[in-house]
Protein backbone atom coordinates (compact mmCIF):
# COMPACT_ATOMS: atom_id res chain seq x y z
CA UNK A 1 -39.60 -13.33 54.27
CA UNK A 2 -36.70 -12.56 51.82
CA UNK A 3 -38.83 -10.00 50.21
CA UNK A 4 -39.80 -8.29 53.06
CA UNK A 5 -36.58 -8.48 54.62
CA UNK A 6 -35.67 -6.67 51.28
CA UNK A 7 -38.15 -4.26 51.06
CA UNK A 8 -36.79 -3.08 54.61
CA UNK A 9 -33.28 -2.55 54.07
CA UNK A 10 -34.11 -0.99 50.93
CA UNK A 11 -35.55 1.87 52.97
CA UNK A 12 -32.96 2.02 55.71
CA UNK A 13 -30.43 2.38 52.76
CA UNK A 14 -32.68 4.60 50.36
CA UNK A 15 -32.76 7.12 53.96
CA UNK A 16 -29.27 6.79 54.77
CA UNK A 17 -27.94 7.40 51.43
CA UNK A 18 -30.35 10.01 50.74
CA UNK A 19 -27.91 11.90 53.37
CA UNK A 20 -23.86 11.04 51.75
CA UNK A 21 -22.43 13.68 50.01
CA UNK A 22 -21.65 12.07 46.50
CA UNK A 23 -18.44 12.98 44.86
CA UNK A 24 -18.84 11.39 41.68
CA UNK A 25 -15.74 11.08 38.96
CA UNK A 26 -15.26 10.02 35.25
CA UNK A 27 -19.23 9.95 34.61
CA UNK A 28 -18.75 11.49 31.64
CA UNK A 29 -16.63 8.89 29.98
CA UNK A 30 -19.11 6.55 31.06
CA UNK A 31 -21.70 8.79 29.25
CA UNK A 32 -19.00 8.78 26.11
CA UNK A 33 -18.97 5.09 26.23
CA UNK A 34 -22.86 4.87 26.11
CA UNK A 35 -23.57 7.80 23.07
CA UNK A 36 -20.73 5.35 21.08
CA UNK A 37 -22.79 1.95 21.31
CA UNK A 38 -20.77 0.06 23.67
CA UNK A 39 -21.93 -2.28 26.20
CA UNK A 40 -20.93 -1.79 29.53
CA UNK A 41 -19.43 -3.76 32.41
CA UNK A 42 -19.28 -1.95 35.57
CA UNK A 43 -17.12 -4.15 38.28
CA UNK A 44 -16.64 -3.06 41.53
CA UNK A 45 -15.17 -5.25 44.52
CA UNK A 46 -17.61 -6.34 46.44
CA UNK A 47 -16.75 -4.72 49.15
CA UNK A 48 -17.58 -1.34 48.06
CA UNK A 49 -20.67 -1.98 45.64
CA UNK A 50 -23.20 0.13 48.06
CA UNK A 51 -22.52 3.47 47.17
CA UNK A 52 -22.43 2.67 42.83
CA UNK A 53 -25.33 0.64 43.62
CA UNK A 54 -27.30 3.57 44.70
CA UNK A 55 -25.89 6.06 41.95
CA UNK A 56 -26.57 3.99 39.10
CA UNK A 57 -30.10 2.97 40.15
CA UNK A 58 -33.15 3.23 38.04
CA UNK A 59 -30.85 2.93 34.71
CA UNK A 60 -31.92 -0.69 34.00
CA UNK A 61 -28.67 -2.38 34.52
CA UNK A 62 -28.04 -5.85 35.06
CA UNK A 63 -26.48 -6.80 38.01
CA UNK A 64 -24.94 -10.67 38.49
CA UNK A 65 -25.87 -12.05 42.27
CA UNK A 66 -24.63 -14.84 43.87
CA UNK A 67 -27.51 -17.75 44.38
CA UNK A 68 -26.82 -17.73 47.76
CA UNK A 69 -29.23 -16.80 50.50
CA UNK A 70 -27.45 -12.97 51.12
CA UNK A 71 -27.25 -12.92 47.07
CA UNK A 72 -31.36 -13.44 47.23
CA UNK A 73 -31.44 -10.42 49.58
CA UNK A 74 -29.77 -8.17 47.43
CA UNK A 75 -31.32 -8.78 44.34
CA UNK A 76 -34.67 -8.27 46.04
CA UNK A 77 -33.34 -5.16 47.06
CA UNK A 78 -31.48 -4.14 43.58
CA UNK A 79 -35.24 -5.04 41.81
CA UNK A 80 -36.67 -1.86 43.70
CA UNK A 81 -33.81 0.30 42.78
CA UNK A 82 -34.28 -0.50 38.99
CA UNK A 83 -31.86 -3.05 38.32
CA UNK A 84 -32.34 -6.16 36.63
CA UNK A 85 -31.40 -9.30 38.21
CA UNK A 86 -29.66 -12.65 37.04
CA UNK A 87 -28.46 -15.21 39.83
CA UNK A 88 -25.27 -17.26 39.34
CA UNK A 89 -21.63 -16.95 40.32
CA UNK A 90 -18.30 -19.05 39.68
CA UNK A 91 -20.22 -21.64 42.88
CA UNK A 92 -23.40 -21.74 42.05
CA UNK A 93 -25.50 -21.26 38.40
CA UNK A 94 -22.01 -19.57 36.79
CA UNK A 95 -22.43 -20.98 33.96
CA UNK A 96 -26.12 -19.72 33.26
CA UNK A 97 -25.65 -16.76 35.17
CA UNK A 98 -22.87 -16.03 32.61
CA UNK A 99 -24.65 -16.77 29.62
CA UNK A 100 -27.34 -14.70 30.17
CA UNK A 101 -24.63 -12.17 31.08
CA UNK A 102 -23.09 -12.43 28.08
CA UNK A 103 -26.46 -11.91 26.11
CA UNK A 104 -27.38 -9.10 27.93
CA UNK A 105 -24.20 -7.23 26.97
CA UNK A 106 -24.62 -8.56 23.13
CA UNK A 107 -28.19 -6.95 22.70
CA UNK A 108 -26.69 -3.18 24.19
CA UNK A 109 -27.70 -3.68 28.00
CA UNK A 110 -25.20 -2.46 30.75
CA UNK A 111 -24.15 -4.61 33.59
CA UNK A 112 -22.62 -5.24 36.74
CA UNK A 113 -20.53 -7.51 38.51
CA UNK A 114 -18.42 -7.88 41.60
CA UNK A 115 -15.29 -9.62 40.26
CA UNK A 116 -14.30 -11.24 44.01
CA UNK A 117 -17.69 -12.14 44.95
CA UNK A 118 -19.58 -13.74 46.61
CA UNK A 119 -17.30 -15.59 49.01
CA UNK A 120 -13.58 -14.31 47.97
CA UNK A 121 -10.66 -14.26 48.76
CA UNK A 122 -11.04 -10.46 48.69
CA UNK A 123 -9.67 -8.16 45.67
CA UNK A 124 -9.40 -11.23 43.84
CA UNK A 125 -11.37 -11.27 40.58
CA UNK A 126 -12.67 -14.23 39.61
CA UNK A 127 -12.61 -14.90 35.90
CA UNK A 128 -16.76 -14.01 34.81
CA UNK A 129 -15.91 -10.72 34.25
CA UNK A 130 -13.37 -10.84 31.89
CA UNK A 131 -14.99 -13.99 30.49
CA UNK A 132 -18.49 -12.11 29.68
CA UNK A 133 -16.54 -8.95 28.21
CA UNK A 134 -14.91 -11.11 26.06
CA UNK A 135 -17.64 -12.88 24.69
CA UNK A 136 -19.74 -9.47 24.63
CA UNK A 137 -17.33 -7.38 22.93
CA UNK A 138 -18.02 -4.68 26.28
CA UNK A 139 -15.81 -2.30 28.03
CA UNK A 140 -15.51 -3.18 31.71
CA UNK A 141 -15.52 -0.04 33.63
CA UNK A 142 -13.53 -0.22 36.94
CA UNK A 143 -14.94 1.63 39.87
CA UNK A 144 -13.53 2.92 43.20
CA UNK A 145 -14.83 3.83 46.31
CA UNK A 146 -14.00 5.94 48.98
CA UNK A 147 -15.92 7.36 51.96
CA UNK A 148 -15.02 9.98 54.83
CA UNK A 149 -16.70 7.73 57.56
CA UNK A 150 -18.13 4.39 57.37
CA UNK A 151 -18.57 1.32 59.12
CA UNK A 152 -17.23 -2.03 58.11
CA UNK A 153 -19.05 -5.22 58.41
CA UNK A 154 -17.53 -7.83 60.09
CA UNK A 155 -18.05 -9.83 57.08
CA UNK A 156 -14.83 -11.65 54.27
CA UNK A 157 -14.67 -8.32 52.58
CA UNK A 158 -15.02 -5.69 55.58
CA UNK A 159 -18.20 -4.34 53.43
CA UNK A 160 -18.29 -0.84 53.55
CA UNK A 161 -21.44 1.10 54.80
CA UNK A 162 -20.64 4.86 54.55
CA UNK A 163 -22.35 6.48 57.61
CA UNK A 164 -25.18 9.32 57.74
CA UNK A 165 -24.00 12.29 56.03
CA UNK A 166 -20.54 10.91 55.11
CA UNK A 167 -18.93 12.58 51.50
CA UNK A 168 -18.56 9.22 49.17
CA UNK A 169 -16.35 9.68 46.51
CA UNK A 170 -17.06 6.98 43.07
CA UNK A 171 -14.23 6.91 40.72
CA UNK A 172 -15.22 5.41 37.17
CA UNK A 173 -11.58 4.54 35.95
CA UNK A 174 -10.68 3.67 32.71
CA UNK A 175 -12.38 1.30 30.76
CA UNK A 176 -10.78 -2.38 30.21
CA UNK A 177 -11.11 -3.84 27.14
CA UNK A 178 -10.93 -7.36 26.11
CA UNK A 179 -9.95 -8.54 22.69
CA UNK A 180 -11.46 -12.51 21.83
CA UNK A 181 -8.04 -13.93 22.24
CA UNK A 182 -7.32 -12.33 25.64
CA UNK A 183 -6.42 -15.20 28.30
CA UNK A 184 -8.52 -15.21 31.26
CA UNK A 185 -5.78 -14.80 33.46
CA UNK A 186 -4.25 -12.04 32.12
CA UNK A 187 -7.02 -10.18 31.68
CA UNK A 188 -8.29 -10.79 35.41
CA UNK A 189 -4.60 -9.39 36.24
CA UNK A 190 -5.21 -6.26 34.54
CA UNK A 191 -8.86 -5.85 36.05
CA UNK A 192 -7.60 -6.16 39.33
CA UNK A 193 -4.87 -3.63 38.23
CA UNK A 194 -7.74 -1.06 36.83
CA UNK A 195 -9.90 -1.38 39.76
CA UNK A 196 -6.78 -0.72 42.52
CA UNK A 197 -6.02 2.05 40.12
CA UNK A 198 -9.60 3.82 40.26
CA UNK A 199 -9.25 2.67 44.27
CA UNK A 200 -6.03 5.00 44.44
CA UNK A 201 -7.88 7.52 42.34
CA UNK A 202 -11.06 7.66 44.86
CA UNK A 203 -8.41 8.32 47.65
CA UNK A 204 -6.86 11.20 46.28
């Protein structure tokens, strides 16, 4: 039932974003990032992880889901968009779901992770991120989102669905590195600082 349930929002999305108007920023530094060798940590709050999701499908990124039953659903979903898929969160399988993270990102893979997921509190990241860049040696690339008209789910982080034929703007801000001896709390403060930066950025 997951699957199928999968399958079909796969297709309302794949039509409705088939119609946004994409604004997309900073891809090129992205692309910069890539030709020099380094790994890649795309975050995005959860809230606003539609619209990247759709851009950056089919490149074979790994995305980190919750193990939760809404977690199952997406990564059905993110599997027919081209993404891989690892379950685990700072709740449920973190540890693995870190590890394998962390592996990913050693062997050259991109990834992706929504630093406040999957239950909050909202623009709050969580320390995984920072953890698995770390460990990995990757750049975390911020992203912000913006859309002319959306609707907002009554869910903990008022998740954003841009409507039918809406302009989208993604903002890829500037990458965050983190040296080994960074501590995790500092490093989740300047995450959160990136991504409200590239959130500011999206608005303009």
């Amino acid at each position: 039932m997951d699957q199928l349930t999968g399958r079909l929002g796969r297709a309302v999305v794949a039509l409705l974003a088939r119609t946004w108007r994409l604004d997309i920023v900073g891809d090129r530094g992205v692309s910069e990032l890539r030709d020099a060798g380094r790994p890649l940590l795309f975050a995005v709050w959860h809230a606003h992880l539609l619209p990247p999701l759709w851009h950056r499908r089919c490149e074979n990124i790994m995305l980190l889901v919750s193990g939760h039953r809404d977690g199952a659903r997406l990564g059905n979903a993110a599997r027919g968009w081209g993404y891989q898929v690892v379950h685990g969160s700072t709740t449920r399988g973190g540890a693995g779901g870190l590890r394998r993270l962390v592996r990913s990102l050693r062997s050259g893979a991109d990834a992706a992770v929504t630093p406040d997921g999957p239950r909050g509190p909202a623009r709050v990241a969580k320390p995984g991120a920072v953890a698995a860049a770390r460990h990995s040696g990757a750049a975390i690339v911020p992203i912000g989102v913006t859309a002319s008209s959306s609707w907002r789910a009554r869910s903990w982080d008022g998740f954003l669905i841009p409507r039918p034929f809406a302009t989208v703007r993604v903002v890829y801000g500037q990458p965050v590195g983190v040296p080994s001896g960074t501590v995790l709390e500092q490093g989740q403060r300047q995450l959160e600082a990136a991504l409200e930066q590239a959130e500011d950025d999206a608005r303009c």
